[in-house]
N, C-alpha and C. Protein backbone atom coordinates (compact mmCIF):
# COMPACT_ATOMS: atom_id res chain seq x y z
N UNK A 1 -51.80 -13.94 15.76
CA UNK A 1 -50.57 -14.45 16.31
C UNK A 1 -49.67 -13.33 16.82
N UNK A 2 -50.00 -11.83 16.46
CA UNK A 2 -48.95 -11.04 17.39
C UNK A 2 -48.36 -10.45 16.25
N UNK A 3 -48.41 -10.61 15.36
CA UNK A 3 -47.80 -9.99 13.92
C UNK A 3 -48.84 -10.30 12.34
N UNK A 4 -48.22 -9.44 11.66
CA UNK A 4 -49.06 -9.43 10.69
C UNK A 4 -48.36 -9.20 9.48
N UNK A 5 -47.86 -9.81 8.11
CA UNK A 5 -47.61 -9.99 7.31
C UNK A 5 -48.18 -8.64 5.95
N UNK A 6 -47.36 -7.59 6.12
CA UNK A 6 -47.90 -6.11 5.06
C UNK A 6 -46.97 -6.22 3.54
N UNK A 7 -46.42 -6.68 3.41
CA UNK A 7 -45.73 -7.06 1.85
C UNK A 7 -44.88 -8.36 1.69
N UNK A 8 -45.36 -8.86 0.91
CA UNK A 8 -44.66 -9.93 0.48
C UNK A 8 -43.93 -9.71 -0.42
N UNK A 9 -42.58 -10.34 0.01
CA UNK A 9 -41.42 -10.55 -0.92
C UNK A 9 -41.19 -10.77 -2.29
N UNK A 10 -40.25 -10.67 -2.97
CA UNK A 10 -40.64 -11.46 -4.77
C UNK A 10 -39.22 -12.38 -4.50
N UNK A 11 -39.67 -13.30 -5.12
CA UNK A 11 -38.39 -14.66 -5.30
C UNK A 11 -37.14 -14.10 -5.41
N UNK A 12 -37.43 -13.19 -6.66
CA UNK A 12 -35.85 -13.12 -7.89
C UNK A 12 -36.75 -11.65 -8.45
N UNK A 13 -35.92 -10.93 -9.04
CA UNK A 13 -35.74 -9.92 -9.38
C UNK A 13 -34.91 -9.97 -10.83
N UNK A 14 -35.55 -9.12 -12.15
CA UNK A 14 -35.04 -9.39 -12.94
C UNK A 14 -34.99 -8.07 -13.93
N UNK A 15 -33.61 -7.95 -13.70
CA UNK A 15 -33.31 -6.24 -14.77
C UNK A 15 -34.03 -6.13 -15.90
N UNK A 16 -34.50 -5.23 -16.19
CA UNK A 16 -35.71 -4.24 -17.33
C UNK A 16 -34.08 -3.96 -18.38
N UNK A 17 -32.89 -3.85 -17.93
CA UNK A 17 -32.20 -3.60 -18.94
C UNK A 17 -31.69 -4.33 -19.79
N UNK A 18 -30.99 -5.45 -18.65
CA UNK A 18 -29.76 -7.04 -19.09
C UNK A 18 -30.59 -7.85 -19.26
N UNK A 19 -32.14 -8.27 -18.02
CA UNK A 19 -32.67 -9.92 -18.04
C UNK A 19 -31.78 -10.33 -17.03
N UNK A 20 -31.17 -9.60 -16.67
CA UNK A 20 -30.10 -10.77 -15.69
C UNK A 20 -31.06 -10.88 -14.59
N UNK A 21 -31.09 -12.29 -13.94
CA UNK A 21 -32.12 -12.24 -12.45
C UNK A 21 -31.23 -12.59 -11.87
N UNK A 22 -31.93 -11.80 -10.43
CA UNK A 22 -31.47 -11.66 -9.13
C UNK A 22 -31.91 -12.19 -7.95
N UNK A 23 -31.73 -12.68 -6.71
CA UNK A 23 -32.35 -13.48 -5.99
C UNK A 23 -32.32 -12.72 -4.85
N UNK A 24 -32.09 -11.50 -4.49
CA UNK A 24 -32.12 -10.87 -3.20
C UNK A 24 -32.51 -9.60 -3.96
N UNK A 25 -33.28 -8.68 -2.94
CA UNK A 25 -33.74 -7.13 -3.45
C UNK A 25 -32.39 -6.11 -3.77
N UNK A 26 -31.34 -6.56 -2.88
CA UNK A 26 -30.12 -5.47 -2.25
C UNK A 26 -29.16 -5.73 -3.74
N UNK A 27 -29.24 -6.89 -4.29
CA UNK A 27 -28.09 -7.14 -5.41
C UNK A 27 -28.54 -6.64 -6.51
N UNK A 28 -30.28 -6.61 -6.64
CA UNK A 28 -30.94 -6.36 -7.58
C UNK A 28 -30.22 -5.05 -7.77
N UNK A 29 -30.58 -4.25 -6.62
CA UNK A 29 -30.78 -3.09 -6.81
C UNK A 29 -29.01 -2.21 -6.65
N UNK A 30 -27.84 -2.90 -5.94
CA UNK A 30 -26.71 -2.82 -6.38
C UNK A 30 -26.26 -3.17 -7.65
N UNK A 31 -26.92 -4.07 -8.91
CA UNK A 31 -26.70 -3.90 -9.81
C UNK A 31 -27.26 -3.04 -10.92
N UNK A 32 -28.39 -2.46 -10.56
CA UNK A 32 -28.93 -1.23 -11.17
C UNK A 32 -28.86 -0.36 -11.26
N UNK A 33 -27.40 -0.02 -10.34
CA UNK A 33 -26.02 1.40 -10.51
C UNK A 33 -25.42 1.35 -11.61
N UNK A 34 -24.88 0.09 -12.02
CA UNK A 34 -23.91 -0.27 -13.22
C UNK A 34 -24.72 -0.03 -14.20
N UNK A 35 -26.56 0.15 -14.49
CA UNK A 35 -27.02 0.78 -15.49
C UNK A 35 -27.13 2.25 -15.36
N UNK A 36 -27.32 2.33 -14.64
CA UNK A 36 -27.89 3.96 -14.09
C UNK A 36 -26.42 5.13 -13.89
N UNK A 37 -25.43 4.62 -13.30
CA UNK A 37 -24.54 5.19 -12.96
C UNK A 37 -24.83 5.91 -11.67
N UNK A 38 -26.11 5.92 -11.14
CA UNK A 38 -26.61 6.50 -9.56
C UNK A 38 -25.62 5.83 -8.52
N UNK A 39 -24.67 5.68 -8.54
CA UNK A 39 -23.94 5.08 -7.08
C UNK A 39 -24.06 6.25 -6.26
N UNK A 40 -24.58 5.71 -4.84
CA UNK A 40 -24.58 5.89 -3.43
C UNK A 40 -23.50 6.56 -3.25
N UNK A 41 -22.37 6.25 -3.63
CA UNK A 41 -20.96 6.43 -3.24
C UNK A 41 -19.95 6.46 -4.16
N UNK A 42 -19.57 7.42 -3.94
CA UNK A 42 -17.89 8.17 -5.64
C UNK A 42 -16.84 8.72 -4.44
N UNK A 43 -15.38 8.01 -5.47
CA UNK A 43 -14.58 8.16 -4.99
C UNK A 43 -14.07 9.60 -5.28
N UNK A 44 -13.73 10.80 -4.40
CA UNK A 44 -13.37 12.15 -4.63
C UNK A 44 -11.80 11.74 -5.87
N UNK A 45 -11.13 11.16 -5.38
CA UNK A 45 -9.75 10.76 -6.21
C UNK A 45 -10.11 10.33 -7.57
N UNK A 46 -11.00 9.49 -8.06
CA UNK A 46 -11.02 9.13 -9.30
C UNK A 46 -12.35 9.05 -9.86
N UNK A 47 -13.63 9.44 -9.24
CA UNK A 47 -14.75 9.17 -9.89
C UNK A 47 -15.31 7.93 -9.90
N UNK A 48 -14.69 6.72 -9.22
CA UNK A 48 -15.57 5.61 -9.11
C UNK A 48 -16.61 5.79 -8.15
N UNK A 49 -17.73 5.28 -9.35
CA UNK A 49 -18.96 4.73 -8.26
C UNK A 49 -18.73 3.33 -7.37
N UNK A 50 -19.53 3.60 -6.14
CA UNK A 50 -19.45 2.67 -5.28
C UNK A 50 -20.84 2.08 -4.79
N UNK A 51 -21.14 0.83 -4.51
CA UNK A 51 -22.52 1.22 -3.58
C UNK A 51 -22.77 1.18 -2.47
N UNK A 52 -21.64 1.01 -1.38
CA UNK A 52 -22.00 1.24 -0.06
C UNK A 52 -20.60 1.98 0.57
N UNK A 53 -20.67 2.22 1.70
CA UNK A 53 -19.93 3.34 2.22
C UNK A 53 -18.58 2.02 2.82
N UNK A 54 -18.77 0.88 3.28
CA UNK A 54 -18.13 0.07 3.16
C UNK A 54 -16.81 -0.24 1.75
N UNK A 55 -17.54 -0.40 0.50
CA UNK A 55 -16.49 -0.41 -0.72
C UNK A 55 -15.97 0.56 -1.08
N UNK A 56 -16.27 1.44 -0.42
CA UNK A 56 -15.65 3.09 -0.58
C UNK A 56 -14.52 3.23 0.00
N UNK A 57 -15.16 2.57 1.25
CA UNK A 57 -13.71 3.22 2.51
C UNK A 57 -13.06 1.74 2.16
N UNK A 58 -13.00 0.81 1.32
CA UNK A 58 -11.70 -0.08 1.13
C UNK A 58 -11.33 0.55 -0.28
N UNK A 59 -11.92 1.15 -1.09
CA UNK A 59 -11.81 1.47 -2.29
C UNK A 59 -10.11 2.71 -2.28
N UNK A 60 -10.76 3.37 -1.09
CA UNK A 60 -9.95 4.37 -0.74
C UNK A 60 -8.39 4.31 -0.78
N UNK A 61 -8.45 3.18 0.31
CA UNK A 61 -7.19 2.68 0.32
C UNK A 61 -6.27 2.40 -0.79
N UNK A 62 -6.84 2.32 -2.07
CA UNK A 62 -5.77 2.10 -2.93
C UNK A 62 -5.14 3.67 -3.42
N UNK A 63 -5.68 4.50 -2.93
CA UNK A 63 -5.34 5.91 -3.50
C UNK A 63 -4.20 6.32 -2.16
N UNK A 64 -4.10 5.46 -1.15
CA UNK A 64 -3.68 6.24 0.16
C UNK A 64 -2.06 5.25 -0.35
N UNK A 65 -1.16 6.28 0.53
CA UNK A 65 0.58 5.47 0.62
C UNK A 65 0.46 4.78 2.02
N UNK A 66 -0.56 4.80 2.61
CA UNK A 66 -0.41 4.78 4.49
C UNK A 66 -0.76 3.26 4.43
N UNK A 67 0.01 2.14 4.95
CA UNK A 67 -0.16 0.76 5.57
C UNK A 67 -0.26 0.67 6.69
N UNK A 68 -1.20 0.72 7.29
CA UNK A 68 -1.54 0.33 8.80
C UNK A 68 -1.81 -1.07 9.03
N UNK A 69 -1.98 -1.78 8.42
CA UNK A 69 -2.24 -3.31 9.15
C UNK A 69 -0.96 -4.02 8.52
N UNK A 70 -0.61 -4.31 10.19
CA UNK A 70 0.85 -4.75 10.02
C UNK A 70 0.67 -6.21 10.63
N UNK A 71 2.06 -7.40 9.65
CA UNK A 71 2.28 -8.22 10.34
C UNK A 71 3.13 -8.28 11.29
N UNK A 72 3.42 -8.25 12.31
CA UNK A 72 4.67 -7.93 13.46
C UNK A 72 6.03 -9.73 12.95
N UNK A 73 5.36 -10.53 12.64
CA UNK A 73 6.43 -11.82 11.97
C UNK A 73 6.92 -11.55 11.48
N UNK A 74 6.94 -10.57 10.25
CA UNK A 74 7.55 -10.74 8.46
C UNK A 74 8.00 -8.96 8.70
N UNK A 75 7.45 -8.55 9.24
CA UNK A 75 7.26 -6.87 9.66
C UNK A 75 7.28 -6.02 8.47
N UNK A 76 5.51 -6.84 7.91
CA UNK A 76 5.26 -6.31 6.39
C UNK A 76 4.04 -5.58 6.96
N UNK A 77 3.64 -4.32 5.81
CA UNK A 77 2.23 -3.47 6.58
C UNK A 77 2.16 -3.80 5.28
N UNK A 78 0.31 -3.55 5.20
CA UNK A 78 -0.89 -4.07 4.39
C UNK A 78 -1.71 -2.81 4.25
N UNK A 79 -2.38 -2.07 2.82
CA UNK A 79 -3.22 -0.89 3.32
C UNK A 79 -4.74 -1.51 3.34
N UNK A 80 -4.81 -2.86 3.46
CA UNK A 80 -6.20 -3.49 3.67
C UNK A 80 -6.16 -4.25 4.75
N UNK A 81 -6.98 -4.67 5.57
CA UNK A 81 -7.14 -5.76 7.07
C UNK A 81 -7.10 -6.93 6.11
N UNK A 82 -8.52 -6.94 5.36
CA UNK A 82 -8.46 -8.22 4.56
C UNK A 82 -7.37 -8.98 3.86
N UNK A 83 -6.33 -8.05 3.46
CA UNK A 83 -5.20 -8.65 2.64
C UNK A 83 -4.55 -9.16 3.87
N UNK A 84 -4.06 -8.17 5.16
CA UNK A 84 -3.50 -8.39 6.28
C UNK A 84 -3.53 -9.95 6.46
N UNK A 85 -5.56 -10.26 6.63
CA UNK A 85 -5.67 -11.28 6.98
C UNK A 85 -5.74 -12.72 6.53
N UNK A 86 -5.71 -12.79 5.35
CA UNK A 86 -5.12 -14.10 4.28
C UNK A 86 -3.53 -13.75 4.29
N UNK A 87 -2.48 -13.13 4.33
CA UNK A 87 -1.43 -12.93 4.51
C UNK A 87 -1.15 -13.99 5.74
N UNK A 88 -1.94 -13.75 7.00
CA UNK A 88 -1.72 -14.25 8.37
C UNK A 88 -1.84 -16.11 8.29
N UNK A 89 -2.28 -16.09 7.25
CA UNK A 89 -2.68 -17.70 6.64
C UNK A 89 -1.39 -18.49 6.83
N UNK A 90 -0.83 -17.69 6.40
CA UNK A 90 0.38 -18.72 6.23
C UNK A 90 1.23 -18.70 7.05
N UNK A 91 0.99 -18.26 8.69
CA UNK A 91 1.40 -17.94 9.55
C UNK A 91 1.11 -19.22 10.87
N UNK A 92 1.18 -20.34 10.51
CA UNK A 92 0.55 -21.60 10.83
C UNK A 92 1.69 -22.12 12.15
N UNK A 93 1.04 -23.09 13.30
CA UNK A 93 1.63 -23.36 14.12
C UNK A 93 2.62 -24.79 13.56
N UNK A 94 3.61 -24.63 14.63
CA UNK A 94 4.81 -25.46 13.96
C UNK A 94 4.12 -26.62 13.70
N UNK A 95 3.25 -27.15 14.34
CA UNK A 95 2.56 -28.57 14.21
C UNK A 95 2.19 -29.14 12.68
N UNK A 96 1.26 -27.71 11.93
CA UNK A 96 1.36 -27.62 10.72
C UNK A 96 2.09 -27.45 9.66
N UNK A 97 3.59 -27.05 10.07
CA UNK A 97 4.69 -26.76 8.64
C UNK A 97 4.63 -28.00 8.42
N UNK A 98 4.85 -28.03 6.92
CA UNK A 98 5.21 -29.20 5.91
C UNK A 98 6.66 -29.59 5.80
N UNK A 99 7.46 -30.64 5.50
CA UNK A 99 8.46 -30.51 5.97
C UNK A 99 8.85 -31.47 4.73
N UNK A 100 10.29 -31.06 4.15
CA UNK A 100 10.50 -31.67 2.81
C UNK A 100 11.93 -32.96 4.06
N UNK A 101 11.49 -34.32 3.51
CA UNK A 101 12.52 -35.23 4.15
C UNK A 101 14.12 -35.35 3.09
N UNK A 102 13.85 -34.78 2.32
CA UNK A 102 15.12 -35.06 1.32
C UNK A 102 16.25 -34.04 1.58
N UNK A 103 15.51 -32.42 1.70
CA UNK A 103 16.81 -31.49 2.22
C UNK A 103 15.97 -30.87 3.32
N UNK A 104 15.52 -31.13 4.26
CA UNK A 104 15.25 -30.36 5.66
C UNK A 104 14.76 -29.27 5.47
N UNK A 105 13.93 -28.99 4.49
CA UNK A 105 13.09 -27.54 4.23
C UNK A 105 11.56 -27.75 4.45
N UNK A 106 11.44 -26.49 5.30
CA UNK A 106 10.42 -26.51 5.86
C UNK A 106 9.07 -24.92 5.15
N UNK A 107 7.93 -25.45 4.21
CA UNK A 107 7.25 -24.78 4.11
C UNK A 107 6.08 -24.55 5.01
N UNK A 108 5.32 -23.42 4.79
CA UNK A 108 3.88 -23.00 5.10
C UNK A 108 2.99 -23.30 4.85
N UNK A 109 3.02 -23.53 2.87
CA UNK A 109 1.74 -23.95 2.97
C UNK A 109 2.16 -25.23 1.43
N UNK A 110 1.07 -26.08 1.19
CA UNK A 110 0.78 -27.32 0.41
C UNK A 110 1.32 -26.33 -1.11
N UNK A 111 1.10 -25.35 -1.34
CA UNK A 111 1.59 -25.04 -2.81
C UNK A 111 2.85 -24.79 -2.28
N UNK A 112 3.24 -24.27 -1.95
CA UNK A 112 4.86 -23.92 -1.46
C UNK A 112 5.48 -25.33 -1.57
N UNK A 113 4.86 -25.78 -0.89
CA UNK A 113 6.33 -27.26 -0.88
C UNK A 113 5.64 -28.44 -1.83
N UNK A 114 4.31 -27.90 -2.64
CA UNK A 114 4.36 -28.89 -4.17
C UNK A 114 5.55 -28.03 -5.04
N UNK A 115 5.41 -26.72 -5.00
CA UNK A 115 6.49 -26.48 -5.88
C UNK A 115 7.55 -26.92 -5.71
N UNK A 116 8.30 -26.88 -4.73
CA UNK A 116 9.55 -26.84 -4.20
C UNK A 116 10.11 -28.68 -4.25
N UNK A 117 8.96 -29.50 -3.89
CA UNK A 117 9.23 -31.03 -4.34
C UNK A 117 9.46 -31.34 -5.67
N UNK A 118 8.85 -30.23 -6.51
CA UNK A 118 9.01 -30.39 -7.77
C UNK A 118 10.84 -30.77 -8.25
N UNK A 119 11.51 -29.71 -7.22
CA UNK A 119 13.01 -30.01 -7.79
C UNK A 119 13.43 -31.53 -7.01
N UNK A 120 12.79 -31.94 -6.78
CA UNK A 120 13.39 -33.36 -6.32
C UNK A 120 12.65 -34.64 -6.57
N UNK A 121 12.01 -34.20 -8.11
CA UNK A 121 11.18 -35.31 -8.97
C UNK A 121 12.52 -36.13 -9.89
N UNK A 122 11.92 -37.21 -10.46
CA UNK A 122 12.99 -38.01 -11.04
C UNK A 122 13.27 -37.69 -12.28
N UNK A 123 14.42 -37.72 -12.77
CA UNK A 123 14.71 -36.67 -13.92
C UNK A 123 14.24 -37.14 -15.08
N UNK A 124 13.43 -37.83 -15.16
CA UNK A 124 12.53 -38.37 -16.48
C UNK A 124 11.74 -37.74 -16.64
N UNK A 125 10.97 -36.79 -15.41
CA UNK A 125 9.71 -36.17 -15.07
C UNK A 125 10.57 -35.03 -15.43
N UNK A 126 11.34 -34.64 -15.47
CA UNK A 126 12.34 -33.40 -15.88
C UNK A 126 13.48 -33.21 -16.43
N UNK A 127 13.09 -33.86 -18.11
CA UNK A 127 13.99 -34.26 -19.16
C UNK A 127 14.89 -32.86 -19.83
N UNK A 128 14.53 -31.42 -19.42
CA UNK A 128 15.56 -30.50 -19.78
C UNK A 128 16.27 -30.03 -18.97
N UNK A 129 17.27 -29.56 -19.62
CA UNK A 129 18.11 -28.89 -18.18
C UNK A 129 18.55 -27.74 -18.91
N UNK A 130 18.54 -26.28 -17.88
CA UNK A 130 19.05 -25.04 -17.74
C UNK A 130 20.49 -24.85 -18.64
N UNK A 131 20.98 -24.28 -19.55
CA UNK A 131 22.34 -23.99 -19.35
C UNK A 131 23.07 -23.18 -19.20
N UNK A 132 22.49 -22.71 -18.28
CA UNK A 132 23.36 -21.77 -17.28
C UNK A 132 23.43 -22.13 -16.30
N UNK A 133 22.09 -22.24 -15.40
CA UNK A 133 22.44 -23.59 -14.50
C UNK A 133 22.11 -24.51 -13.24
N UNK A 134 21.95 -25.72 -14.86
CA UNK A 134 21.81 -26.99 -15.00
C UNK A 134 20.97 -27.42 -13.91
N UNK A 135 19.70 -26.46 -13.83
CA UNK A 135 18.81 -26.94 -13.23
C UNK A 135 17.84 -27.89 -14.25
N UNK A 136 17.10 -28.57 -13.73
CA UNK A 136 16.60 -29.80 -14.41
C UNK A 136 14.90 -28.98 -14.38
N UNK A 137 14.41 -28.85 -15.56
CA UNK A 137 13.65 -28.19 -16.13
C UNK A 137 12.18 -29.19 -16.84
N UNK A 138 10.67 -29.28 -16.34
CA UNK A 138 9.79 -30.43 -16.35
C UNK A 138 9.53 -29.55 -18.23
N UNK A 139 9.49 -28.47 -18.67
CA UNK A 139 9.12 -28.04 -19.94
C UNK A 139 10.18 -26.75 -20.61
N UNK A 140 10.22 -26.93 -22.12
CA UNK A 140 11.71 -25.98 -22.14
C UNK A 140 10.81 -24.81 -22.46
């Protein structure tokens, strides 16, 4: 047929140390640093092992003061893209804000304005109150 089949694969993979099995060669063998201590990759700043040059260079970032990924909305910087980009989440078109009908407040996202409905539950559902102040409190 044009090709030819020279090693076959194994299902799962299963540590000689833990027993723990594994279902890909790459995890197997990324978890056989955490016995060995052989990581691919150490951080010069603190000595963490890493196993790819990828978790390194995000690893890094927590040692650096420098935020480069910025939101230009909130005009907050991030020293990760990834954080950047769940940050941007809640950055939703007006179509999507949630909108409270009792005082005209408008959240981002479904936990934001469950909390925030919370203060305008019926005060049975929120039998203590603050005394300092006299906010209506669901547990003392």
């Amino acid at each position: 047929m044009g090709y030819e089949v020279t090693e076959k694969r194994q299902s799962s993979y299963a540590c000689d140390d833990c027993h723990k099995v594994f279902h890909s060669r790459s995890s197997f063998i990324f978890h056989s640093y955490e016995h060995s201590n052989a990581w691919p990759y150490q951080c010069k700043e603190c000595g963490k092992g890493l196993g790819s040059k990828t978790l390194l260079k995000r690893h890094m970032a927590k040692h650096s003061d420098e935020s480069t990924h910025r939101c230009d909305i909130y005009q907050l910087s991030f020293k990760l893209k990834n954080v950047l980009s769940t940050h941007m989440n809640i950055h939703v078109t007006s179509r999507n804000l949630l909108d409270v009908k009792k005082c005209d407040k408008i959240f981002h996202s479904k936990s934001s304005l469950k909390g925030h409905m919370a203060k305008h539950s019926d005060h049975k559902q929120r039998p203590h109150e603050c005394s300092i102040c006299q906010l209506s409190l669901k547990f003392k």
